[in-house]
Protein backbone atom coordinates (compact mmCIF):
# COMPACT_ATOMS: atom_id res chain seq x y z
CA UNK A 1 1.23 2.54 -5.68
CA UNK A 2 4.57 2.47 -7.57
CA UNK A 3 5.01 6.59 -6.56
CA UNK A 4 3.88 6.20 -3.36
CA UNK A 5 6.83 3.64 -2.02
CA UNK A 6 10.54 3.14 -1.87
CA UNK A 7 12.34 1.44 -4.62
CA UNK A 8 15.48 -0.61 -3.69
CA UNK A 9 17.07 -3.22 -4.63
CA UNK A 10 19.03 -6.60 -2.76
CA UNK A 11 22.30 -8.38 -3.91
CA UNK A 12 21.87 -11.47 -1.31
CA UNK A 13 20.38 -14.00 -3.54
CA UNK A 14 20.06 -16.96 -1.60
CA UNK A 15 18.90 -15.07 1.44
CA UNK A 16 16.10 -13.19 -1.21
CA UNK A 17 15.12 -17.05 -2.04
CA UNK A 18 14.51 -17.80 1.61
CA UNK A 19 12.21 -14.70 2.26
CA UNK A 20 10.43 -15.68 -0.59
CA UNK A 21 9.86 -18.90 0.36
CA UNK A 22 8.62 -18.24 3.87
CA UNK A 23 6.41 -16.03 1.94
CA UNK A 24 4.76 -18.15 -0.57
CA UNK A 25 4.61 -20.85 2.64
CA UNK A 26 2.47 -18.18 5.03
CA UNK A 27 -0.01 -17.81 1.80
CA UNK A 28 -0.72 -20.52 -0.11
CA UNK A 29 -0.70 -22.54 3.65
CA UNK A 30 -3.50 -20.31 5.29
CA UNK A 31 -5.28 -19.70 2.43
CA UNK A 32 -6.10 -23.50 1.25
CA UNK A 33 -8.69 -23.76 4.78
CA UNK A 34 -8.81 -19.84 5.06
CA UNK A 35 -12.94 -18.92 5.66
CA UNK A 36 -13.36 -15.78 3.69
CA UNK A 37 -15.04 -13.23 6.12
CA UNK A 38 -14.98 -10.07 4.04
CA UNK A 39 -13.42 -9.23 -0.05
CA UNK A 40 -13.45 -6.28 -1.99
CA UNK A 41 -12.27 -5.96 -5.46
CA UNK A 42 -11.70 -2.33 -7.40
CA UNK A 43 -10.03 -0.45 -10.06
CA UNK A 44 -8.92 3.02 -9.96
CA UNK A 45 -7.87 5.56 -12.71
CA UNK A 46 -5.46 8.46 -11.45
CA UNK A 47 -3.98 11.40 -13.37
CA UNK A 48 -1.49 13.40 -12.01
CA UNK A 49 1.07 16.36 -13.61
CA UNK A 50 3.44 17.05 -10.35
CA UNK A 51 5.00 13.41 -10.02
CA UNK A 52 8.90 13.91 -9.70
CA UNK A 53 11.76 11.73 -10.14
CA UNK A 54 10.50 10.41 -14.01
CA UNK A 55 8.07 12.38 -16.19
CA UNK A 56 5.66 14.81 -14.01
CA UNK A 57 2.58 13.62 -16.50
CA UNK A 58 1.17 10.25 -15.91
CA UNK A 59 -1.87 8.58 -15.91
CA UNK A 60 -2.34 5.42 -13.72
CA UNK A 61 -3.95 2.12 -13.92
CA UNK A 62 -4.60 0.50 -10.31
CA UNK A 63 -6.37 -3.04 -9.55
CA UNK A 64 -6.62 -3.92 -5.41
CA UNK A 65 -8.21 -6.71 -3.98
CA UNK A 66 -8.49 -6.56 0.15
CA UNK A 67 -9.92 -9.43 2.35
CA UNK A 68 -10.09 -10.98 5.50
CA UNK A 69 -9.94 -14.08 6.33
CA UNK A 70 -10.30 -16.39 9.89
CA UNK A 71 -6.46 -16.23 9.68
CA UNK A 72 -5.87 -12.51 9.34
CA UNK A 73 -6.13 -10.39 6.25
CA UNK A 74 -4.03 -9.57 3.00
CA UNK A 75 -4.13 -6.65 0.86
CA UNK A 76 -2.67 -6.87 -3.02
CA UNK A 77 -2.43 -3.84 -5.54
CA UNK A 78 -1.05 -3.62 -9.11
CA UNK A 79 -0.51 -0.36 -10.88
CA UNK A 80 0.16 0.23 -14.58
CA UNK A 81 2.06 3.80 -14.77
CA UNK A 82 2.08 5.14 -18.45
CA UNK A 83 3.94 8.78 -18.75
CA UNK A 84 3.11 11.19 -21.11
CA UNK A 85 6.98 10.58 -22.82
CA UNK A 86 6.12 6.99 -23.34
CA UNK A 87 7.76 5.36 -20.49
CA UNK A 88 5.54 2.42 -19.00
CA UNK A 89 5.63 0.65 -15.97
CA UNK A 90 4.24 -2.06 -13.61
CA UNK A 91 4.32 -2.20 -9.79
CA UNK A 92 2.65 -5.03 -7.67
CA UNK A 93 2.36 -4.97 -4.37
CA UNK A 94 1.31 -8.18 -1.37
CA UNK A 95 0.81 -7.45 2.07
CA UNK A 96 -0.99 -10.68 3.41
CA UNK A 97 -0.77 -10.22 7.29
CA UNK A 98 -0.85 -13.62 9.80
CA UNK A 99 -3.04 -13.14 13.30
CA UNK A 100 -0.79 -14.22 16.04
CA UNK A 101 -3.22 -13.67 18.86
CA UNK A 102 -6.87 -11.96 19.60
CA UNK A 103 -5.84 -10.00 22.55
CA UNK A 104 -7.38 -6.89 22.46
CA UNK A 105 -7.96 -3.75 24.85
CA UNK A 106 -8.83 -0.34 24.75
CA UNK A 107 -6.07 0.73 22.31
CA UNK A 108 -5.17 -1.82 20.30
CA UNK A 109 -7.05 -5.47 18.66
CA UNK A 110 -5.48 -8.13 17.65
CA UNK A 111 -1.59 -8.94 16.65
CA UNK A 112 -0.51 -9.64 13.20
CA UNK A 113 3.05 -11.07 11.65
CA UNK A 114 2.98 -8.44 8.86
CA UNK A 115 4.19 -9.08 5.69
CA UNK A 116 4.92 -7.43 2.18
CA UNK A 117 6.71 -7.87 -1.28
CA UNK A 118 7.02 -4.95 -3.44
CA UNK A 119 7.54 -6.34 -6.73
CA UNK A 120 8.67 -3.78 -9.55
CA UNK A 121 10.58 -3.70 -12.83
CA UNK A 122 13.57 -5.72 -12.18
CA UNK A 123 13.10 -5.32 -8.52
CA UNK A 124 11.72 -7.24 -4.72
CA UNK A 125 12.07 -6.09 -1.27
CA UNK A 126 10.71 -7.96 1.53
CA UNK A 127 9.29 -6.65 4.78
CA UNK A 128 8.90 -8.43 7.46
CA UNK A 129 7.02 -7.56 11.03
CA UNK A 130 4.70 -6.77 13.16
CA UNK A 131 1.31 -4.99 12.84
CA UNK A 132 -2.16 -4.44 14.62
CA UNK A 133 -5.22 -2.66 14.34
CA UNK A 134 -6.07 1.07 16.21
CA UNK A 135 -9.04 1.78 17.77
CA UNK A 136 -9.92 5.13 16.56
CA UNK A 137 -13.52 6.49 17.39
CA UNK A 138 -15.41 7.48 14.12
CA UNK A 139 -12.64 5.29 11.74
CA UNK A 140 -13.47 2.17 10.06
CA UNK A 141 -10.34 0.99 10.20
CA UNK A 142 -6.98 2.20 11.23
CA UNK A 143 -4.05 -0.52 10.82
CA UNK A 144 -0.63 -0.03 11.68
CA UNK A 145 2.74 -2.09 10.77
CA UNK A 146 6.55 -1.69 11.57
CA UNK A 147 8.33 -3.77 9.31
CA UNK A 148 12.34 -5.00 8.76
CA UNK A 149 12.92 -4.04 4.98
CA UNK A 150 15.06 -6.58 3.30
CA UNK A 151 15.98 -4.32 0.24
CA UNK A 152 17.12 -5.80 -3.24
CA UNK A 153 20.35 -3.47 -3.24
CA UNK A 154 21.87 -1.00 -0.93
CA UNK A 155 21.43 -1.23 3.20
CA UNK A 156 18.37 -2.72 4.44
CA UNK A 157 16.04 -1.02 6.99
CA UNK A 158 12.83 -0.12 8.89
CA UNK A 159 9.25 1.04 8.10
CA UNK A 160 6.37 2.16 9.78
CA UNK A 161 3.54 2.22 7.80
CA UNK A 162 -0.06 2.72 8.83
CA UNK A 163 -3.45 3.09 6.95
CA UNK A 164 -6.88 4.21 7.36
CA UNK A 165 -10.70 4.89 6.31
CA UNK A 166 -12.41 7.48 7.86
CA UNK A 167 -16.53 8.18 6.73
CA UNK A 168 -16.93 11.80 6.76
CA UNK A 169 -20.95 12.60 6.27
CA UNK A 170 -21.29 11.29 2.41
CA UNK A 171 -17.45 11.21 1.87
CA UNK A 172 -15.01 8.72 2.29
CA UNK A 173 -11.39 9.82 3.40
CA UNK A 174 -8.52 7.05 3.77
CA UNK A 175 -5.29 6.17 2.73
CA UNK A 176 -1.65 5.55 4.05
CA UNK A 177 1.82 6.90 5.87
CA UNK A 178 4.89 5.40 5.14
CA UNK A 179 7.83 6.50 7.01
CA UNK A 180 11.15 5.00 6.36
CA UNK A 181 14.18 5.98 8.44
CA UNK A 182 17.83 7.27 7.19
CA UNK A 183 20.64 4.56 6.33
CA UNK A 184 23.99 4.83 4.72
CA UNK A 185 22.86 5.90 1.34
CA UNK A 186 19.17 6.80 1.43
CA UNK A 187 17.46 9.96 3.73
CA UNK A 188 14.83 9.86 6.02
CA UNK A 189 11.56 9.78 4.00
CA UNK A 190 7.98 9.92 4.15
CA UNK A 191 5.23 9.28 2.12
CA UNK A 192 1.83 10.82 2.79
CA UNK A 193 -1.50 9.51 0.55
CA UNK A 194 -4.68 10.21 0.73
CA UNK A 195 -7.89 9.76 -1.47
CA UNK A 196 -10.81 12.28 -0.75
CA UNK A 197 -13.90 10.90 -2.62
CA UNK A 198 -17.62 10.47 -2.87
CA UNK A 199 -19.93 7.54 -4.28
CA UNK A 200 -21.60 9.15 -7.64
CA UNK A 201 -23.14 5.17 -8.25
CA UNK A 202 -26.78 6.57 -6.87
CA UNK A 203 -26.95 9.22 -9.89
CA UNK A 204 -25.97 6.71 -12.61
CA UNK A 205 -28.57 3.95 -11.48
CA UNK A 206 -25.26 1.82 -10.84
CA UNK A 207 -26.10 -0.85 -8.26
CA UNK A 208 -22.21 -1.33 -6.96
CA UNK A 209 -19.93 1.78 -5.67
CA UNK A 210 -18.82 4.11 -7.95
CA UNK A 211 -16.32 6.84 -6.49
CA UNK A 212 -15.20 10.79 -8.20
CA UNK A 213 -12.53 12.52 -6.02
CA UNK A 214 -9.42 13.45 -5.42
CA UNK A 215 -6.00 11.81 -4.45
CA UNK A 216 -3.32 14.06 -2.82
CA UNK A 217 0.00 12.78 -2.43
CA UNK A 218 3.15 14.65 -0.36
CA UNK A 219 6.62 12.77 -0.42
CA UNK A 220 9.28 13.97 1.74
CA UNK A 221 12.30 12.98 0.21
CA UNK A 222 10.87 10.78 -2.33
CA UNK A 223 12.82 7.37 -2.88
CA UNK A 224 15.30 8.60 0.47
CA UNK A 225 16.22 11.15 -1.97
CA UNK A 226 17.65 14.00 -0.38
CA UNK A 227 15.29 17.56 -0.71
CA UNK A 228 13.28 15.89 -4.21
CA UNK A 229 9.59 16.40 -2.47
CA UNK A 230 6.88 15.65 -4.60
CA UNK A 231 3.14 17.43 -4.00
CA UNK A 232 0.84 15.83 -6.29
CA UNK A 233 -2.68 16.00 -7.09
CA UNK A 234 -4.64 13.15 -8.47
CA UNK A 235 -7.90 12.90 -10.41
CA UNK A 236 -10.01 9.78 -8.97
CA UNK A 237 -12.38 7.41 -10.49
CA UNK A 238 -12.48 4.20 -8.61
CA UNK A 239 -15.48 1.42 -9.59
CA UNK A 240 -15.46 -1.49 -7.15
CA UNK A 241 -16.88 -4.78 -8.45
């Protein structure tokens, strides 16, 4: 989500052109003779009156689509922000990740070259990396990714980002960290989100999963901005198609 990740920017043009280009190569190469193995698709509506930097009222619009595929997996959000003063904005975010190899053991399964574009108004970053996925008893999935951020303006950097699902009884709990260390002109930040909620599609006679819950999010140093923390609840209905 647009609130829940840094927002740079990147003077280097040419070099921008040539991260977008290896980017655009990885997907539209694997995906011509990729073998879908799994897709979900799902919208979300979130509203929140703690957000800081911006107006603290907003509601939020969010579209994902996740999949795997038999060469790794990819991840894409969009989210429409509209504040309560009027302001309006979009956010899209693609995280397709490459498998590099199937080794696996009893920590760790398979090795990904992980990438993402953040794509905001009148802004890209590209990150560039590594990732794999945890073995965690009782989680459905727990992926982790350290990345090279190529930032659209201002010193470039690192992230660490990882993600999860955990099933707890008739709830599901997931979501994602995002750490991003200090540079010249941005502080150590992280970005804790999490989505508590529970399939109400059984009491509506609604054949596909319909979620109500709750979406928590605590930013330390929101945007690398020094001591602006944002604790913010969300109110969650997601439908998935």
């Amino acid at each position: 989500m647009l609130e829940n990740h840094q927002i740079f920017s990147y003077k280097n043009k040419e070099y921008q052109l040539k991260l977008l280009t290896i980017f655009l190569f990885i997907i539209t190469t694997y995906s011509c003779s990729a073998e879908t193995v799994w897709s979900d698709f799902s919208a979300t509506l979130l509203k929140g009156n703690n957000y800081q930097v911006g107006d603290s009222n907003r509601t939020v619009f969010t579209f994902e689509h996740a999949a795997g595929y038999s060469w790794g997996d990819s991840f894409l959000f969009i989210d429409r922000l509209h504040s309560a003063n009027g302001d309006k904005n979009t956010y899209v975010e693609i995280a397709p990740r490459l498998q590099l190899s199937q080794y696996e053991n009893s920590l760790f399964q398979n090795i990904y070259f992980a990438t993402t574009a953040e794509i905001g108004d009148g802004f890209t970053h590209y990150l560039l990396g590594i990732g794999t996925n945890l073995k965690v008893p009782s989680f459905t999935f727990v992926k982790l990714n350290i990345y090279h951020r190529n930032n659209d303006s201002g010193d470039n950097g690192q992230q660490i980002t990882a993600s999860w699902k955990l099933p707890i009884g008739t709830l599901i709990y997931d979501g994602f960290i995002d750490f991003v260390p200090s540079n010249d002109n941005k502080s150590t930040s992280y970005n804790f989100t999490s989505q508590l909620k529970y399939n109400i599609a059984n009491m509506l006679n609604i054949k596909t999963k319909l979620y109500l819950g709750v979406e928590y999010v605590y930013w330390h140093n929101k945007f690398g901005i020094d001591n602006i923390n944002e604790k913010n609840v969300n109110l969650l209905l997601k439908y998935h198609f």
